[in-house]
PDB file of N, CA and C in Angstrom:
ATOM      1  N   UNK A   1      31.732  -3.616 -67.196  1.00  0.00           N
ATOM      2  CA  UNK A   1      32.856  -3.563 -66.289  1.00  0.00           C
ATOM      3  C   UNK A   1      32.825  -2.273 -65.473  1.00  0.00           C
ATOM      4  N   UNK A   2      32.359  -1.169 -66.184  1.00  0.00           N
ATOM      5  CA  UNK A   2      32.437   0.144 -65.451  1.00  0.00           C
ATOM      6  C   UNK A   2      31.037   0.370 -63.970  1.00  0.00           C
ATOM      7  N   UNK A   3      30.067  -0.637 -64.481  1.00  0.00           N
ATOM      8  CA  UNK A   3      29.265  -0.656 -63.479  1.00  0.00           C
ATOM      9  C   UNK A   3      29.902  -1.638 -62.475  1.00  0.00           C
ATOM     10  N   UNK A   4      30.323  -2.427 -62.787  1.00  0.00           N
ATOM     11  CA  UNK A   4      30.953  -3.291 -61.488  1.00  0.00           C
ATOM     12  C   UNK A   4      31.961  -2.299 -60.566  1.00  0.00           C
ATOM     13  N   UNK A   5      32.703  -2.119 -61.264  1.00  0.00           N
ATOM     14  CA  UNK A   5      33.847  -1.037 -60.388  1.00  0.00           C
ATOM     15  C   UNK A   5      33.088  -0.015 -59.932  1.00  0.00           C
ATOM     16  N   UNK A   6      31.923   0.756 -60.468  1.00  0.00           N
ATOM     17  CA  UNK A   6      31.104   1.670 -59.934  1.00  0.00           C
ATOM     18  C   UNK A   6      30.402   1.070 -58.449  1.00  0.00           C
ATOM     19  N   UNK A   7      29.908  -0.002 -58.495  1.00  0.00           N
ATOM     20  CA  UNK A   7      29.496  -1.085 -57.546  1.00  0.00           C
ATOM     21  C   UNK A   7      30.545  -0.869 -56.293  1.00  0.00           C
ATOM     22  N   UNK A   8      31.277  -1.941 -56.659  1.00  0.00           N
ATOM     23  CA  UNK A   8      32.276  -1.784 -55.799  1.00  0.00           C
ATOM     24  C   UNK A   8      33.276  -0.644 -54.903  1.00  0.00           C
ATOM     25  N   UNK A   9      33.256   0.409 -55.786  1.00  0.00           N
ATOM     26  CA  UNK A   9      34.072   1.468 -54.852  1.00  0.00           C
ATOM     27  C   UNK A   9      33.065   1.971 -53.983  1.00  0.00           C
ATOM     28  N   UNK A  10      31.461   1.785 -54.372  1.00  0.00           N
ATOM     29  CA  UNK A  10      30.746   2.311 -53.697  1.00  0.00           C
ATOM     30  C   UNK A  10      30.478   1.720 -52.171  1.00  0.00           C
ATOM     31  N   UNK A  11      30.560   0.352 -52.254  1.00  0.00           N
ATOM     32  CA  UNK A  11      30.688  -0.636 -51.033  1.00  0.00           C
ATOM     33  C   UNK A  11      32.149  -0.090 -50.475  1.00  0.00           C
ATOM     34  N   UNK A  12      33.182  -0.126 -50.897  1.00  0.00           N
ATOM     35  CA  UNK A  12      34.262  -0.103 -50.264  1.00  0.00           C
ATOM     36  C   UNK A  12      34.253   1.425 -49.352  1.00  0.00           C
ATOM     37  N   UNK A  13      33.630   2.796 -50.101  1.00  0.00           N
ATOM     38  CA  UNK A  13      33.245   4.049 -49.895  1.00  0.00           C
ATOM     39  C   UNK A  13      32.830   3.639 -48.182  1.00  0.00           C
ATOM     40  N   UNK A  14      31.702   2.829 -48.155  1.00  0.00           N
ATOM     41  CA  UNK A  14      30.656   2.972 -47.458  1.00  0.00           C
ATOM     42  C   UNK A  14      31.302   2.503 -45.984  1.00  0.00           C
ATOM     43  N   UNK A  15      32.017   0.990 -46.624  1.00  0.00           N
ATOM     44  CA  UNK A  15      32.700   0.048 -46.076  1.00  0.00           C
ATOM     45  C   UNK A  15      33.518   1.318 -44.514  1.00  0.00           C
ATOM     46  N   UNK A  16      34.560   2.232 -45.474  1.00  0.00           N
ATOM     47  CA  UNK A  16      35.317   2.610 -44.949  1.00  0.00           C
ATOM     48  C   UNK A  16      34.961   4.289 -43.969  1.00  0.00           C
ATOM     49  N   UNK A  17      34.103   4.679 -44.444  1.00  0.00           N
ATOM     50  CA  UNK A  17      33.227   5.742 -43.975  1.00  0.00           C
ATOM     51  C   UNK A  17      32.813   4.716 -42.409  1.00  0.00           C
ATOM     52  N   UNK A  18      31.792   3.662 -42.177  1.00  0.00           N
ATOM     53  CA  UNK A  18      31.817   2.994 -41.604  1.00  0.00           C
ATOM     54  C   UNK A  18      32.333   2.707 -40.281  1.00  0.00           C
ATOM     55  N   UNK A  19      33.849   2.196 -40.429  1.00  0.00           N
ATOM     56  CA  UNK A  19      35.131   1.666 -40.287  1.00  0.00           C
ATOM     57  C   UNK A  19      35.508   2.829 -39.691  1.00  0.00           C
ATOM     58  N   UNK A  20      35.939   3.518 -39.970  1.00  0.00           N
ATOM     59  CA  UNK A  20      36.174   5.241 -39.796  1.00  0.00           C
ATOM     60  C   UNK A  20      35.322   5.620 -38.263  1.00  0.00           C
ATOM     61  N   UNK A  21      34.292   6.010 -38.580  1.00  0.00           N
ATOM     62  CA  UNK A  21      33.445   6.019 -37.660  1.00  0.00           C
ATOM     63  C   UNK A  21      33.192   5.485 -36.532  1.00  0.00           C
ATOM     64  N   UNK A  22      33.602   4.143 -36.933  1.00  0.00           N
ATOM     65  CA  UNK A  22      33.558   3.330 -35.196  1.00  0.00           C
ATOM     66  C   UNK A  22      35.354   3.139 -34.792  1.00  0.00           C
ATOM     67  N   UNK A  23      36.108   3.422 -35.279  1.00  0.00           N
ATOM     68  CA  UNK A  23      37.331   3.991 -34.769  1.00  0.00           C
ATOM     69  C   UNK A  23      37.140   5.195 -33.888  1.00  0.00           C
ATOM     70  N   UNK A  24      36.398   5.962 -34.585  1.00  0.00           N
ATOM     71  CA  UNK A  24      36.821   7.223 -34.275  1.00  0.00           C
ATOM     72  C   UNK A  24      35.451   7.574 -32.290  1.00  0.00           C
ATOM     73  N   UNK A  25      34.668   6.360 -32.955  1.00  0.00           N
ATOM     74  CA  UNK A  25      33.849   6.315 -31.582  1.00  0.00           C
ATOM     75  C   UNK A  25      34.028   5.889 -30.405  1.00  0.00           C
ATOM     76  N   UNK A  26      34.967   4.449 -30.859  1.00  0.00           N
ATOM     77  CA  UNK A  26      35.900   3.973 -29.824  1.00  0.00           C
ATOM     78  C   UNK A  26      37.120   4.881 -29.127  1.00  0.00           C
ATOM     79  N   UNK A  27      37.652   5.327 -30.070  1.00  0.00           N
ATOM     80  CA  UNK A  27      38.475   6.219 -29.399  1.00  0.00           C
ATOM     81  C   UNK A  27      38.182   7.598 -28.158  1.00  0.00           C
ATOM     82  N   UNK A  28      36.890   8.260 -28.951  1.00  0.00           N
ATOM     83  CA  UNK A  28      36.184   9.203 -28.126  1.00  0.00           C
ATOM     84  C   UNK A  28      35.498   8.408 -26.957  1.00  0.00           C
ATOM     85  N   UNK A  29      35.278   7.322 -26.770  1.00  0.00           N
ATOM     86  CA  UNK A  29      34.719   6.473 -25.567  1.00  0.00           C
ATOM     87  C   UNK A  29      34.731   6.366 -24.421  1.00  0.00           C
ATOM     88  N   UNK A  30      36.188   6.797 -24.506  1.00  0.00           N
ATOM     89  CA  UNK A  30      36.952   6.751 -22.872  1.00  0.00           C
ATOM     90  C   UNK A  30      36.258   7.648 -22.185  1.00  0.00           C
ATOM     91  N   UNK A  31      36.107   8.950 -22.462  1.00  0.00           N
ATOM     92  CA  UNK A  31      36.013   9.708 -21.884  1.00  0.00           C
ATOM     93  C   UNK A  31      34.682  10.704 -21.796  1.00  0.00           C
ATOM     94  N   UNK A  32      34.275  10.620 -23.056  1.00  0.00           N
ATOM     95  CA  UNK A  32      33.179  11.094 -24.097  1.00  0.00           C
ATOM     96  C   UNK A  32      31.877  10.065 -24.261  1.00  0.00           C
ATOM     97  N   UNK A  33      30.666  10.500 -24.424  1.00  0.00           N
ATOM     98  CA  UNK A  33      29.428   9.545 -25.445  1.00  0.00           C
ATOM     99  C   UNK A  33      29.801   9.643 -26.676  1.00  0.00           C
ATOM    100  N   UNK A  34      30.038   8.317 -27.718  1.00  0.00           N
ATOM    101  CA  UNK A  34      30.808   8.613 -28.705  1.00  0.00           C
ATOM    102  C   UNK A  34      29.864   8.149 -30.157  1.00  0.00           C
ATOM    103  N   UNK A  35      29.556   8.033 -31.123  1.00  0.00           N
ATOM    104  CA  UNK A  35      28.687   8.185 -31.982  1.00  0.00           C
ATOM    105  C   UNK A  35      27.902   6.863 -31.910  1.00  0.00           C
ATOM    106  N   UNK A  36      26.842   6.920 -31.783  1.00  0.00           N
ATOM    107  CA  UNK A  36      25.947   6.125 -31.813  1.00  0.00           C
ATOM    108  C   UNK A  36      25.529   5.292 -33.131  1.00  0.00           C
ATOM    109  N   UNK A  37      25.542   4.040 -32.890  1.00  0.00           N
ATOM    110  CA  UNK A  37      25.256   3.434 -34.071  1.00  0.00           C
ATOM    111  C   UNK A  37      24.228   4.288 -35.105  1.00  0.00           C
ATOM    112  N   UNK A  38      23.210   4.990 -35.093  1.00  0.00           N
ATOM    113  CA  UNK A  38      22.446   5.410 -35.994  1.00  0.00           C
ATOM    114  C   UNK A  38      23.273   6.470 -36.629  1.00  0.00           C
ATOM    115  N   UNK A  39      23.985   7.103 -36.013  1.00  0.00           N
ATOM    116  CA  UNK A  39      24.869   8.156 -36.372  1.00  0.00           C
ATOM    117  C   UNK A  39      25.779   7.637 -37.749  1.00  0.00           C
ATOM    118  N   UNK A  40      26.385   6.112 -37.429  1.00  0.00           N
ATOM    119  CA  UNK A  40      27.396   6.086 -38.225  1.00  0.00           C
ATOM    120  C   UNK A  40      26.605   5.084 -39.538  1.00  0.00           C
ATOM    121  N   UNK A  41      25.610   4.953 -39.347  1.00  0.00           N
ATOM    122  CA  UNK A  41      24.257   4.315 -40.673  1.00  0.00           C
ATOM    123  C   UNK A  41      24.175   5.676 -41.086  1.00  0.00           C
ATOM    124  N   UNK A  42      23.468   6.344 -40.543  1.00  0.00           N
ATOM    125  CA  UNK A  42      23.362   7.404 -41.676  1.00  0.00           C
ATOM    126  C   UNK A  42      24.413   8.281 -42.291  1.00  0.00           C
ATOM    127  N   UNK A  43      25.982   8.480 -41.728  1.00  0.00           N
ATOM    128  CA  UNK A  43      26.883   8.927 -42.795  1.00  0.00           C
ATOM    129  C   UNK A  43      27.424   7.686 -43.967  1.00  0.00           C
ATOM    130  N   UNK A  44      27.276   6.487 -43.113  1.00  0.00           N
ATOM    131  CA  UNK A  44      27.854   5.433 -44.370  1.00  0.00           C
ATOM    132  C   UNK A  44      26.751   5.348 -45.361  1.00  0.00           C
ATOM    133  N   UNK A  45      25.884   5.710 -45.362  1.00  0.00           N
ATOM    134  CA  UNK A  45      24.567   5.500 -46.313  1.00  0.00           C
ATOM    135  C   UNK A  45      24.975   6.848 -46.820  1.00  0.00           C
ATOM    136  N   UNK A  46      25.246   8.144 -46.226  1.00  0.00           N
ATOM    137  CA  UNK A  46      25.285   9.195 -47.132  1.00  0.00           C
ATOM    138  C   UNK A  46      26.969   8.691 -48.332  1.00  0.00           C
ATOM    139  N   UNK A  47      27.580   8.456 -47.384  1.00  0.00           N
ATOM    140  CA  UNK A  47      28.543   8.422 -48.235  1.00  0.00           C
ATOM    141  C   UNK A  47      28.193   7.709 -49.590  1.00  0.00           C
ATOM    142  N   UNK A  48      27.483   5.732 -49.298  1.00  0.00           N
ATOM    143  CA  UNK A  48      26.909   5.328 -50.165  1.00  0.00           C
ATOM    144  C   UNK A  48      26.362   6.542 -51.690  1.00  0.00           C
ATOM    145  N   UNK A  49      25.274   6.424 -51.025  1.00  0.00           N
ATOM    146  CA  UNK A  49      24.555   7.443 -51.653  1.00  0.00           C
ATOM    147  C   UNK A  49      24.957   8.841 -52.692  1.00  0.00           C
ATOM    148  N   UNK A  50      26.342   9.186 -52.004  1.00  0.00           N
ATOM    149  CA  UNK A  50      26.947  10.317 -52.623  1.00  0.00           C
ATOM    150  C   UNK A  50      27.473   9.584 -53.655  1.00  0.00           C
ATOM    151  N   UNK A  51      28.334   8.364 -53.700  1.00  0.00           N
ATOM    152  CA  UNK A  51      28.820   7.724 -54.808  1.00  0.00           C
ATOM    153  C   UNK A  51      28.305   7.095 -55.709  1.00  0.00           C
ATOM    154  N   UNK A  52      27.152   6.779 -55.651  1.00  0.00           N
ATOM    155  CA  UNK A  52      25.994   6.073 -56.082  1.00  0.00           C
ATOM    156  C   UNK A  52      25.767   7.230 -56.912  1.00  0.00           C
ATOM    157  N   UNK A  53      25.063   8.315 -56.883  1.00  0.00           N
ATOM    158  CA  UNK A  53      24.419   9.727 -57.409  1.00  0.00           C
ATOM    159  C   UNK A  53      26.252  10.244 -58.317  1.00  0.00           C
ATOM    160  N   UNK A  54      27.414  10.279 -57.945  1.00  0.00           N
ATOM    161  CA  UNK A  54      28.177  10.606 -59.298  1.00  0.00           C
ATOM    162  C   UNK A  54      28.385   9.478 -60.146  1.00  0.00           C
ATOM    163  N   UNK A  55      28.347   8.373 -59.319  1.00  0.00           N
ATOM    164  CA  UNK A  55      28.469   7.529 -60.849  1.00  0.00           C
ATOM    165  C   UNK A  55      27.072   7.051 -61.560  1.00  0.00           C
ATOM    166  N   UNK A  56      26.008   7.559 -61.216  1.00  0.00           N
ATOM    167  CA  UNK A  56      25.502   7.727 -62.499  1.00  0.00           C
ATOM    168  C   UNK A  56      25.052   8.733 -62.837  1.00  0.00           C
ATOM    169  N   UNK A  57      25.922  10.102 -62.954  1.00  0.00           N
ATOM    170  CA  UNK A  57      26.109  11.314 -63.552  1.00  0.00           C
ATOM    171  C   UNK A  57      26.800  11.224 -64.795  1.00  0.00           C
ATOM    172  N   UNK A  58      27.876  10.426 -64.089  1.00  0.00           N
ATOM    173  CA  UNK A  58      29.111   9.969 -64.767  1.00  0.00           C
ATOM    174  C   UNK A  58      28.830   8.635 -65.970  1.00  0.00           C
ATOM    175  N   UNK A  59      28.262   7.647 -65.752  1.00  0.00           N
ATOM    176  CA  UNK A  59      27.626   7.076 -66.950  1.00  0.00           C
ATOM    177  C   UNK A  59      26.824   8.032 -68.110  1.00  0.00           C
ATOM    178  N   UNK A  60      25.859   8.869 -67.110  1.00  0.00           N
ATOM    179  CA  UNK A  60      25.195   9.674 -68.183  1.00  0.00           C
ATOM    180  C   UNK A  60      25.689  10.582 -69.063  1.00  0.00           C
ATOM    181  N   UNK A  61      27.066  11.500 -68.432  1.00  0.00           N
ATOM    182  CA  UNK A  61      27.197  12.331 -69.377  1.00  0.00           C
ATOM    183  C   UNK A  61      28.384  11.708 -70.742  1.00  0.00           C
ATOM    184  N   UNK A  62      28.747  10.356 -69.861  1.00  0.00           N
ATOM    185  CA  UNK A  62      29.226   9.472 -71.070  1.00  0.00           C
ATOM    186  C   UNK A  62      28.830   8.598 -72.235  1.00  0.00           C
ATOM    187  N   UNK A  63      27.268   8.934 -72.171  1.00  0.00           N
ATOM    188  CA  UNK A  63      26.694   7.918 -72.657  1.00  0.00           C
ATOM    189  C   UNK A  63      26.294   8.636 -74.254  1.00  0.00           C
ATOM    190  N   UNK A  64      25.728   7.967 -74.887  1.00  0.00           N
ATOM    191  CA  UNK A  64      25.571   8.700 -76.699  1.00  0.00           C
ATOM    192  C   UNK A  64      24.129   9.130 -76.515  1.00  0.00           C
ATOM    193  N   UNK A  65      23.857   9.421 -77.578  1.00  0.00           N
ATOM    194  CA  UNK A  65      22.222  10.082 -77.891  1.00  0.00           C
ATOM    195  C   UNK A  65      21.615   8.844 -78.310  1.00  0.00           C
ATOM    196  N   UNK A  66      20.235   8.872 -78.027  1.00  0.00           N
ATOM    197  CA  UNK A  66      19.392   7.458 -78.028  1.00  0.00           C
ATOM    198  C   UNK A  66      19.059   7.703 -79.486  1.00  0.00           C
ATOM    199  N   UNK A  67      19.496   8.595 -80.276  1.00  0.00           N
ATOM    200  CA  UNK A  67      19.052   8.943 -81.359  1.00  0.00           C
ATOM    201  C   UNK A  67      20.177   8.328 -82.547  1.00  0.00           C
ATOM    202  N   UNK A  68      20.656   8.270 -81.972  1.00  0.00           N
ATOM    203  CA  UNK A  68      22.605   7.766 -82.677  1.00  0.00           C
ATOM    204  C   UNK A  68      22.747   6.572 -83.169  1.00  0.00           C
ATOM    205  N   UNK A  69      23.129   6.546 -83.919  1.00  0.00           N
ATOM    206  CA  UNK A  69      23.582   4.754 -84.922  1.00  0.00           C
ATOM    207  C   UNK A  69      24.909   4.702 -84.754  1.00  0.00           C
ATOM    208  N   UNK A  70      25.237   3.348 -84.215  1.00  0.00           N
ATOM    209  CA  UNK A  70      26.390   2.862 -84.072  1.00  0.00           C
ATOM    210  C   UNK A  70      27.029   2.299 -84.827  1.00  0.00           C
ATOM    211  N   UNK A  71      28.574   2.490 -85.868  1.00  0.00           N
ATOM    212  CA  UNK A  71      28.766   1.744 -86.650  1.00  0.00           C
ATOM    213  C   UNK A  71      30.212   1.175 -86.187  1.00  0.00           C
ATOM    214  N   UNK A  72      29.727  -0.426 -86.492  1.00  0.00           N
ATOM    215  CA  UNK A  72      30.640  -1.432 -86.028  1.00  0.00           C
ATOM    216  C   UNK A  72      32.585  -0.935 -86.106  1.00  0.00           C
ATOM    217  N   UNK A  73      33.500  -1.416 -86.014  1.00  0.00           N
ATOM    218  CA  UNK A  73      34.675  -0.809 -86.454  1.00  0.00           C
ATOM    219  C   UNK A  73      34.776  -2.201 -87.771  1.00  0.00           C
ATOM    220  N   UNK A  74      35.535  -1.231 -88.495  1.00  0.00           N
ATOM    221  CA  UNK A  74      35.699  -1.726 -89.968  1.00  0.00           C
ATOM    222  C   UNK A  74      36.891  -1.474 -90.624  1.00  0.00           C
ATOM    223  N   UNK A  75      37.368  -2.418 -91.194  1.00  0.00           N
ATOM    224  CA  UNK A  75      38.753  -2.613 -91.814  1.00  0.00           C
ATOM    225  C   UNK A  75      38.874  -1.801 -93.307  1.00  0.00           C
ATOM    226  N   UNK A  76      39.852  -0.633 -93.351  1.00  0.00           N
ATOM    227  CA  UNK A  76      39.591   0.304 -94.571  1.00  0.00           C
ATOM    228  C   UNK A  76      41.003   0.574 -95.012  1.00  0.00           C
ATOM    229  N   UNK A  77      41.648   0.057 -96.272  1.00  0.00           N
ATOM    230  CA  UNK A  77      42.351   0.361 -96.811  1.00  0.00           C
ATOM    231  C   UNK A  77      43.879  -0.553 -95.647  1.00  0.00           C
ATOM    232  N   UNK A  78      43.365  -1.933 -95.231  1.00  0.00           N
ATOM    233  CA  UNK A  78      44.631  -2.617 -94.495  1.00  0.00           C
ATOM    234  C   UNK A  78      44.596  -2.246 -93.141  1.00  0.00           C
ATOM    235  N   UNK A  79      43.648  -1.060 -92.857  1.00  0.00           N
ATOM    236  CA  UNK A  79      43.685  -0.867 -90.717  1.00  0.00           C
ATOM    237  C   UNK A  79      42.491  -0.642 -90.327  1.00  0.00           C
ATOM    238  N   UNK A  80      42.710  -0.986 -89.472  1.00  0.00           N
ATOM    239  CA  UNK A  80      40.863  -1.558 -88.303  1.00  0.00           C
ATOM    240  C   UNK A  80      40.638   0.512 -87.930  1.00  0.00           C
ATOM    241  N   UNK A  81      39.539   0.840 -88.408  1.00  0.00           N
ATOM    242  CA  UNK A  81      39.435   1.739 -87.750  1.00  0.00           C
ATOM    243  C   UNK A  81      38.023   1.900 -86.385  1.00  0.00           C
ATOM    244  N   UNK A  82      38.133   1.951 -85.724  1.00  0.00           N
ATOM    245  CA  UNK A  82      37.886   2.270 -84.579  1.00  0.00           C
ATOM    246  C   UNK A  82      36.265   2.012 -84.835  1.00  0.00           C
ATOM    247  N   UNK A  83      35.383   1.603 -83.920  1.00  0.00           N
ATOM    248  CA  UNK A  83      33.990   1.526 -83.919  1.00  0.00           C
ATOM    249  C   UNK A  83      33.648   3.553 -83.517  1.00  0.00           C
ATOM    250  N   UNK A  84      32.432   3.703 -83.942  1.00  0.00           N
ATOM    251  CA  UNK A  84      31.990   5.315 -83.778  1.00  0.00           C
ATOM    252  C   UNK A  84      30.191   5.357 -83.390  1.00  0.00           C
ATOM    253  N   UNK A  85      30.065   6.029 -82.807  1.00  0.00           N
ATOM    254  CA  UNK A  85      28.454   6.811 -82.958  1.00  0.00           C
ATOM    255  C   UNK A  85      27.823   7.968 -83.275  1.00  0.00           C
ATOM    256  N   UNK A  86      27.360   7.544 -84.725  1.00  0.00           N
ATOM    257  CA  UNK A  86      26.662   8.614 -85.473  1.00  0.00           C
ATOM    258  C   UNK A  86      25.875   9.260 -84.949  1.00  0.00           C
ATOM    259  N   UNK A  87      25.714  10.508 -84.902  1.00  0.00           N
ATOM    260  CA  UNK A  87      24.147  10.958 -84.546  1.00  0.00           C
ATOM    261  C   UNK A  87      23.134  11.560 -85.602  1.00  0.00           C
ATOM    262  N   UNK A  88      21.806  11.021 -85.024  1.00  0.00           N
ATOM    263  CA  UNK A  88      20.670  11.610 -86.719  1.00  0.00           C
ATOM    264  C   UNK A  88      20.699  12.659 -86.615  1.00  0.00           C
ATOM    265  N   UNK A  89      20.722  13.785 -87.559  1.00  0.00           N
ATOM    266  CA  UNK A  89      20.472  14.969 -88.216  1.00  0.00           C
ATOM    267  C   UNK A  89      18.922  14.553 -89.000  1.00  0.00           C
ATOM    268  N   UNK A  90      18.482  15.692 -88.062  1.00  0.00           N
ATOM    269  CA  UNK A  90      16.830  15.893 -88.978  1.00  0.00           C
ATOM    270  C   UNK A  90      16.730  17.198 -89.157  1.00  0.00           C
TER     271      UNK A  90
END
């Protein structure tokens, strides 16, 4: 689920960076040369790109040690306690 929403804000990011841009070109038009399509590809791609690069910072520094055992959650003494990840000690 967290990669989908990662997905998605990143389109919407890009979407609106975009959007933004050709507002803001139209408007300067009248009077002005106002951003050229290549102009507004390469900030919606940076923007892309910028969101793309924290969320998977953000997966990574959430993620466990590849070294780690996972133990299921388990019912102890009448209450569910919570699933956990061990990590090996060598």
């Amino acid at each position: 689920m967290q990669r989908i929403l990662l997905i998605a804000f990143a389109v919407i990011a890009v979407l609106m960076v975009w959007m933004g841009l050709g507002w803001l070109a139209r408007r300067r038009s009248a009077g002005h040369a106002g951003l050229s399509v290549s102009n507004r590809v390469f900030w919606a791609a940076l923007a892309g790109l910028a969101v793309l690069l924290a969320g998977l910072l953000m997966l990574e520094v959430n993620s466990s040690s590849p070294d780690g055992k996972y133990q299921p959650a388990r019912l102890e003494a009448g209450k569910i306690q919570p699933p956990v990840f061990e990590a090996d000690r060598k």
